[in-house]
Each structure stands twice: as C-alpha cells, then as structure tokens.
Protein backbone atom coordinates (compact mmCIF):
# COMPACT_ATOMS: atom_id res chain seq x y z
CA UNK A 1 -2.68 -14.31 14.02
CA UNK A 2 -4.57 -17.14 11.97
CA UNK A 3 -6.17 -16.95 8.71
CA UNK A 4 -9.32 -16.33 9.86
CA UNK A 5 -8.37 -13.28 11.95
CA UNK A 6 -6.61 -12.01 9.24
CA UNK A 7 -9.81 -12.26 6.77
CA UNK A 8 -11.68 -10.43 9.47
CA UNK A 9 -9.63 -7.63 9.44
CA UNK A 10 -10.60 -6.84 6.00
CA UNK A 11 -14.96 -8.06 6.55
CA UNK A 12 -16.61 -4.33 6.72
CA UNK A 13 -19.72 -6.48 7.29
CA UNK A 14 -22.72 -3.76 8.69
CA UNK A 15 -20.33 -0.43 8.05
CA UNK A 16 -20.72 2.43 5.91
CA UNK A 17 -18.81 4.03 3.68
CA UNK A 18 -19.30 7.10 1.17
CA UNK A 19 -17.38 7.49 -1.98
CA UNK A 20 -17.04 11.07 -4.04
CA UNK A 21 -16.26 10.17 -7.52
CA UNK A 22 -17.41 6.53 -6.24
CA UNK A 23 -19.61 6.17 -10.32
CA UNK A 24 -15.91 6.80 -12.25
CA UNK A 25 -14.01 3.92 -12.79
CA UNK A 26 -11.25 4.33 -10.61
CA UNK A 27 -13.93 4.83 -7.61
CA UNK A 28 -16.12 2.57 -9.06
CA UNK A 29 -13.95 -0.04 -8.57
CA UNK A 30 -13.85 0.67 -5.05
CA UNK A 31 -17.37 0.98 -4.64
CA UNK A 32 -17.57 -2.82 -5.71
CA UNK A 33 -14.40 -4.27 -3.89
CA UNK A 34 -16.02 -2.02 -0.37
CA UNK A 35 -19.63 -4.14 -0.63
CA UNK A 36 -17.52 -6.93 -1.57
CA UNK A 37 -16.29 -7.07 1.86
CA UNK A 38 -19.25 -6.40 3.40
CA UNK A 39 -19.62 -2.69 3.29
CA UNK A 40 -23.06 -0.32 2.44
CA UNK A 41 -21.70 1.81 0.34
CA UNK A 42 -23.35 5.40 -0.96
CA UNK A 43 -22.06 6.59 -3.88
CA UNK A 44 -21.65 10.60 -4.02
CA UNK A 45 -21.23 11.81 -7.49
CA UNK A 46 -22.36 14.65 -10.12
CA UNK A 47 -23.39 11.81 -12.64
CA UNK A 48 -25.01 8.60 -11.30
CA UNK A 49 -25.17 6.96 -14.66
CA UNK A 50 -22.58 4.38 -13.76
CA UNK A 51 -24.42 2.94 -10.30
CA UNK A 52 -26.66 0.58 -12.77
CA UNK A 53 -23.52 -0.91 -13.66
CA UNK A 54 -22.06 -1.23 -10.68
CA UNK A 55 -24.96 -2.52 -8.87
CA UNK A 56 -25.15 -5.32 -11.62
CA UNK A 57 -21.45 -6.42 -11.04
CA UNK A 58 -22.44 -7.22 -7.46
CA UNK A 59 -25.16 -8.94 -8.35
CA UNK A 60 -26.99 -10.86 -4.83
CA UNK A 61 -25.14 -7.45 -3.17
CA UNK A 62 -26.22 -5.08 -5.42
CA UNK A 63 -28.85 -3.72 -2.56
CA UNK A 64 -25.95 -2.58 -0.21
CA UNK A 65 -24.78 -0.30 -2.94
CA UNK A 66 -26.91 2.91 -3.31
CA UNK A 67 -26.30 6.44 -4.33
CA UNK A 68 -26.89 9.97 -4.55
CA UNK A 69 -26.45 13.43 -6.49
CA UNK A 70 -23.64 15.49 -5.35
CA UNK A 71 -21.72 18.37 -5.91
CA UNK A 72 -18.71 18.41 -4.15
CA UNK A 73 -18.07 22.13 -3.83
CA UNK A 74 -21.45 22.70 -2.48
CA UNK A 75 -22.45 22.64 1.14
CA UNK A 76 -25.44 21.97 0.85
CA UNK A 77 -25.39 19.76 -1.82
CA UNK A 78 -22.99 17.73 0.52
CA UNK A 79 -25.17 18.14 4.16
CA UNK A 80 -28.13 16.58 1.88
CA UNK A 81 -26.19 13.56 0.81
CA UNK A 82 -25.14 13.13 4.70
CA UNK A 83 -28.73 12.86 5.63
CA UNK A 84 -29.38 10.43 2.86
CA UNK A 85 -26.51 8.39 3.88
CA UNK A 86 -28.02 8.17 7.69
CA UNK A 87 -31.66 7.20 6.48
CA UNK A 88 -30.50 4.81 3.75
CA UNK A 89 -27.36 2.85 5.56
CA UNK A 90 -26.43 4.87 9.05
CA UNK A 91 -23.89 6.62 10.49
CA UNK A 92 -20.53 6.95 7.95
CA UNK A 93 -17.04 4.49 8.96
CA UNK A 94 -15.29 5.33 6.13
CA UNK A 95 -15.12 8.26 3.51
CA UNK A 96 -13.38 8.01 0.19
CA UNK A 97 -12.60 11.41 -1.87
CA UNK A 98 -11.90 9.94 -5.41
CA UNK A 99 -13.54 12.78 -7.36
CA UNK A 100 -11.08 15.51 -9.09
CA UNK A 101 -9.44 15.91 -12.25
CA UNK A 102 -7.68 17.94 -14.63
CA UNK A 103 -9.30 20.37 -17.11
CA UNK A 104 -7.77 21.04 -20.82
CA UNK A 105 -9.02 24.66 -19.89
CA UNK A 106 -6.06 25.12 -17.15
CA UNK A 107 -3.39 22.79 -19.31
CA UNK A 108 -0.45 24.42 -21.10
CA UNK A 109 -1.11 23.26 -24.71
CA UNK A 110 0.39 24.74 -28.07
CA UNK A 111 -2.62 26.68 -28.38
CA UNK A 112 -2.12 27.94 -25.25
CA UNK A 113 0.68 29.10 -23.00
CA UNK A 114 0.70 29.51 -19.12
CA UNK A 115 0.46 33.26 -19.31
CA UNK A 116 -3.01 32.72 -20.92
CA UNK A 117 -4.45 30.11 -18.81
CA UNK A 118 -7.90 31.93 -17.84
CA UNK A 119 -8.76 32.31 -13.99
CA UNK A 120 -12.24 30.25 -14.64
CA UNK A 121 -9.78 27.19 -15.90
CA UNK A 122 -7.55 27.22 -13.00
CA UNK A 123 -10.25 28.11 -10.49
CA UNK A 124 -11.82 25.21 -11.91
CA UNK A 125 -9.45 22.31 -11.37
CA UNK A 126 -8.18 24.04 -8.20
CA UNK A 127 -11.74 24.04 -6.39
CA UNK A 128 -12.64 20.24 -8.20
CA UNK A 129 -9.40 18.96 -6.48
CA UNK A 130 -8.97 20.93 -2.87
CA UNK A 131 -12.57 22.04 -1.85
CA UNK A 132 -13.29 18.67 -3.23
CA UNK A 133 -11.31 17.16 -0.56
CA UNK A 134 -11.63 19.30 1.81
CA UNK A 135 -15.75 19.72 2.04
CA UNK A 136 -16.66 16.59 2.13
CA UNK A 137 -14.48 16.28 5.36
CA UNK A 138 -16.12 19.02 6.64
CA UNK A 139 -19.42 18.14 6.01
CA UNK A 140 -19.72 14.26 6.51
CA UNK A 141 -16.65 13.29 8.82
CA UNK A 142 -19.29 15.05 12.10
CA UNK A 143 -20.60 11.48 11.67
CA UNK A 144 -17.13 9.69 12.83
CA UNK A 145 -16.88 11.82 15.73
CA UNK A 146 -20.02 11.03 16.81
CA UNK A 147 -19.18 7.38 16.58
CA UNK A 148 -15.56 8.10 17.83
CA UNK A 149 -14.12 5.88 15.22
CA UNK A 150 -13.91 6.34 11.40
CA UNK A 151 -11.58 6.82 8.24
CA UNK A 152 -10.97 8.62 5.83
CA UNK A 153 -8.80 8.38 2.31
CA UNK A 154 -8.46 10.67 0.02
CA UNK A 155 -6.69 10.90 -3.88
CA UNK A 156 -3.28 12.68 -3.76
CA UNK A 157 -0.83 11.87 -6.91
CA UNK A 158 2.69 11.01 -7.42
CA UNK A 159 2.26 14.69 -8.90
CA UNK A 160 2.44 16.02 -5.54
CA UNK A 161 5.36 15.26 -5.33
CA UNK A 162 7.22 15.25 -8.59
CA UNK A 163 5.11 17.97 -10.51
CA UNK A 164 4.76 17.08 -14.33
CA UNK A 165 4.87 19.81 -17.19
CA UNK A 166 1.69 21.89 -18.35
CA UNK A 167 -0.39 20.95 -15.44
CA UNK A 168 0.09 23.92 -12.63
CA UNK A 169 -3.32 23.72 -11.40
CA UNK A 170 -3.73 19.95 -11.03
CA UNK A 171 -0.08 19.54 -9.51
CA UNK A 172 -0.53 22.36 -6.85
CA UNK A 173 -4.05 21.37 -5.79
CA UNK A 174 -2.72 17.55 -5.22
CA UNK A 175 0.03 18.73 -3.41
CA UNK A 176 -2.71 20.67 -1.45
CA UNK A 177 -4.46 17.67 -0.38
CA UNK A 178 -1.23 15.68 0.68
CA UNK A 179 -0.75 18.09 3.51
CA UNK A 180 -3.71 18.19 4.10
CA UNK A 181 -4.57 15.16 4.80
CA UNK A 182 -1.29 15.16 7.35
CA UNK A 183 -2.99 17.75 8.76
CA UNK A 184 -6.51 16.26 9.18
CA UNK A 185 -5.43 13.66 10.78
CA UNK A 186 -3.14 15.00 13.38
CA UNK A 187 -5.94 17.39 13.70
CA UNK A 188 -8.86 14.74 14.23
CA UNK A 189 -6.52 12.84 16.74
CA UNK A 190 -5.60 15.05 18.81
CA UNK A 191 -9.06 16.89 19.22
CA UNK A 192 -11.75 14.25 18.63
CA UNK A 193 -10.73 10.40 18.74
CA UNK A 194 -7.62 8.53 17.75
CA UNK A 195 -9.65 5.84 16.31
CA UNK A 196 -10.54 8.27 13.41
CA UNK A 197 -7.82 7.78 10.67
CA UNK A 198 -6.83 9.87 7.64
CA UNK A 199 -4.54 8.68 4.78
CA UNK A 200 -4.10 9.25 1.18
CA UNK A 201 -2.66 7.58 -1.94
CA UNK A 202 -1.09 8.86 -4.43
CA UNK A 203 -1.99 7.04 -7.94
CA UNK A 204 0.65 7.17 -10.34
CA UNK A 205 0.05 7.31 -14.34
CA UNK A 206 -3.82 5.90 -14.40
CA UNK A 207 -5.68 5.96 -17.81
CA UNK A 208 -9.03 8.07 -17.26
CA UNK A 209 -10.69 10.72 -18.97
CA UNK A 210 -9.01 13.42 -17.41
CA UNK A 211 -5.76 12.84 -18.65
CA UNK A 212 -6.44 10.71 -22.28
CA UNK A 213 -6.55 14.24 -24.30
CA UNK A 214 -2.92 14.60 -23.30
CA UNK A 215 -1.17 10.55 -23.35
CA UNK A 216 -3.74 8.93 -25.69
CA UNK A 217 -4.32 9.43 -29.80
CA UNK A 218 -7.92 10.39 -29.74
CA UNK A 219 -7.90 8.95 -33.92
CA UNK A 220 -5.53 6.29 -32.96
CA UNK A 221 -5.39 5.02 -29.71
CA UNK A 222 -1.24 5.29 -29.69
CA UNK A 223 0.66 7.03 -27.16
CA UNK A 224 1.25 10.28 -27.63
CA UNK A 225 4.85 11.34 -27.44
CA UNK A 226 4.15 12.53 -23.67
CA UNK A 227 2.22 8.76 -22.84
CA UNK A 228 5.10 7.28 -24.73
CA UNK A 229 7.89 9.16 -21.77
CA UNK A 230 5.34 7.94 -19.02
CA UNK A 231 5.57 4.25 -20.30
CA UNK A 232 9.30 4.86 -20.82
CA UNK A 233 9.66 5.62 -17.00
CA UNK A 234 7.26 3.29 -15.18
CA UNK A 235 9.59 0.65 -14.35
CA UNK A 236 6.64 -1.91 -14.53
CA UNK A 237 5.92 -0.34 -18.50
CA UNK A 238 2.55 0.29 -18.26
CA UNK A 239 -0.18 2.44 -17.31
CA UNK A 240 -2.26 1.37 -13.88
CA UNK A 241 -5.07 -0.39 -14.26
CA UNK A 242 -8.14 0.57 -11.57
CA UNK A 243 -7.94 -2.52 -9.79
CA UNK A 244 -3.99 -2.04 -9.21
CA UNK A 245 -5.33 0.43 -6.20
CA UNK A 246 -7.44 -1.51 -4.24
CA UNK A 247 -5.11 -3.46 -2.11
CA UNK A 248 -3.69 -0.64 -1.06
CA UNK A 249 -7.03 1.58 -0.51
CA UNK A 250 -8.84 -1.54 0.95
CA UNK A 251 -5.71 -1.90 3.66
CA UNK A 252 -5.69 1.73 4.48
CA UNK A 253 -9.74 1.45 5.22
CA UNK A 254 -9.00 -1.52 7.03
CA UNK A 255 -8.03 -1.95 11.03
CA UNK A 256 -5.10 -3.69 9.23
CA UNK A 257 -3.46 -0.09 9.39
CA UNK A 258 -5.38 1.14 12.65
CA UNK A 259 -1.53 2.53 13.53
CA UNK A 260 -1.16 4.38 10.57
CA UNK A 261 -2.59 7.68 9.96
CA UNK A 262 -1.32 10.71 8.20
CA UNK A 263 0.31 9.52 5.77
CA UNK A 264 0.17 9.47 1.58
CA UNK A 265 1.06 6.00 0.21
CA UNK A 266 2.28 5.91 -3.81
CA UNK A 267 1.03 3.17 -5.95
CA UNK A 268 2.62 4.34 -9.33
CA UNK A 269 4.31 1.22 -10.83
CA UNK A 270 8.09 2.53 -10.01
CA UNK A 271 7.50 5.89 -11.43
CA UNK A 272 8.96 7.79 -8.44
CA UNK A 273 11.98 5.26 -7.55
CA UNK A 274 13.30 5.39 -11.14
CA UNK A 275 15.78 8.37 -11.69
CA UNK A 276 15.73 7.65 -15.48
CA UNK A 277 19.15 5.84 -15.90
C-alpha cells in the first residue's frame, strides 16, 4: 500500500457523521479533526454554544460543520435531530456518543456517604451515560442499515474496567456501555450488514468539567490529593489532553479498522498497565 492509499483511508470526503456531546471539548475536538478529513459533521448536543467556535477553527470548512439541539434521553428529541441530519448533510456513516458525565449529586464526598446518595443523583448519571449511548443507536443507526455500511464509537472509560472510589454510578454505567457496545456490534453484524462497525474507547484520566470538582483546586488550580494519585500512576505523568484521542477515534471511524468491530480500545497514558510498583 502507497502513501496515497494510505491517506485515502482516512479522506471521509462527502460522508456524514453525528456527534452527541460533539460542542464539549473532548467531542469538539473531534468534530474539527472529522471535517478536517472531509466529513459533514452535525453536532448533537443540549448546549450549542460552542459550534461558533468550532466552526471558526475550520475556517474555509466551517460550512460542513452544522448542528442541532438534543437531548439524548429523549426519543423524540433524538428522531428530530435524525431528520435534520438527512435534510442538512444525508444519510449518517458514522455516529459518535461522546456525551456523559459524572454528577457531584451521585459522588461519595465527606458531606456525603454512599448510603445517602439520592435516587435522582444516581438516576441521573446512570441515564446521561447508558440511555445516552444506547438511544442514539436506536434512533439514528436505522440510517446505516439502510445504507448497509456505517460506524459507530462510543465513550467507555478505563473505569470500566478498573472502577475508581466514590463514583458507583459513573463506573457501572461505563461498564454498561463496554458490553454493550460488544453486543451492538455482534448484534448489527449478524442481523443487518457486516460493513456496519461498533467500537468504543475508553479515555483514561481527561481534564473536563465533570471530573475538575474532584482532581482540580477550584481556588488554586493544584491537584487535589486524589489528581495528585492519578498523576502519580499515569506512567506518561500527566492528564490527557483532547487531542491525545483522535488518532485512535479517527482510526476506529476509518476503513483502516474495517476488521475490527466490538471491541473497547484504552487510551489512558499507562494508567491500566502500571500495577503501582
């Protein structure tokens, strides 16, 4: 294979992809590196403040970048933003389910124990992470199968599989969406099309606003003595940075993996090969 058929593999030139979460900064950054190779790219998100921004990084490409209202729990909400996506770019490639998060109101703190989490907190971050996930499939993947090809990725974390303290909600609901997405895929195979793919990653320790209240001196800006132990065990010292995903997410979008599906990849700095001594 020469350069130039490598390069191609990664040109999503006249293909459309969706991103939940796509106005944060972690799926931000993927909006931009997607329509950066090519892609239209709808961005599906509760708060569309950021898709000014966005759209002005890309500058001359800013106009394959578009977006709309969503609530990713909602049906509706979701079958509405699949209609928009058809009229505005066409029929969806690619989904990305970036949007989830934690919730201080379903985090063991020293104000307030596990016994006492309320159902509302949990309920919260367990609905934000799984339905999340899940609905969108539901909803917008019917466009892939009427295509026959497609992919999907969607945001596991290393806390799947090594589940930190104080966080019982956000650990079970991204161990939820690990399996799955093994599931999904087999699922979409075996019944639909084997050209439609479905793969996660699993982000390691990422700076956002769901998790500074617990790593990050709000007054400040020092690690906390629980960001300090993170540092302490990434091998690579540091926190990820949102571009540190994209490789990764642009490969699994790409038909540089069309033989992998099913799978959740880790991009965590070390964090889960390091047993601490």
């Amino acid at each position: 294979m020469n350069r130039d058929d490598l390069m191609a593999l990664y040109d999503f030139s006249g293909k459309t992809f969706a991103v939940t979460g796509g106005g944060g900064a972690l799926g931000g950054d993927v909006v931009v590196a997607l329509a950066g190779c090519g892609a239209n790219v709808m961005i599906l998100d509760r708060n569309l403040t950021g898709l000014a921004g966005i759209q002005e990084r890309l500058g001359a490409r800013a106009s394959q970048v578009d977006g709309v209202q969503v609530d990713v729990m909602n049906r509706d909400s979701l079958a509405a933003a699949g209609e928009a996506i058809k009229q505005r770019f066409g029929l969806l490639y690619g989904l990305v389910n970036a949007a989830g998060g934690n919730s201080p109101r379903a985090t063991v703190s020293p104000t307030m124990s596990f016994f006492d989490i309320p159902e509302e907190g949990m309920r919260f971050v367990l609905d934000l992470n799984i339905l999340g996930t899940v609905m969108p499939c539901q909803v917008l993947a019917p466009q892939m199968v009427e295509t026959g090809e497609g992919v999907i990725l969607n945001y596991s974390s290393m806390n799947a599989y090594r589940p930190l303290t104080n966080i019982a909600a956000y650990s079970a609901a991204k161990a939820g969406i690990t399996n799955f997405t093994s599931w999904l895929a087999v699922h979409l195979a075996q019944n639909y099309s084997g050209k439609i793919r479905v793969n996660a990653i699993a982000p390691g320790f990422f700076l956002g606003e769901q998790n500074r209240f617990l790593v990050q001196d709000q007054e400040t800006g020092q690690w906390t003595a629980r960001g300090q132990r993170i540092v302490d065990h990434t091998p690579m010292g540091r926190f990820g940075e949102p571009e540190d995903l994209l490789g990764c997410v642009l490969w699994l979008l790409s038909p540089a993996s069309s033989f992998v599906t099913g799978i959740t990849v880790p991009v965590d700095g070390g964090f889960s090969a390091y047993a601490g001594v």
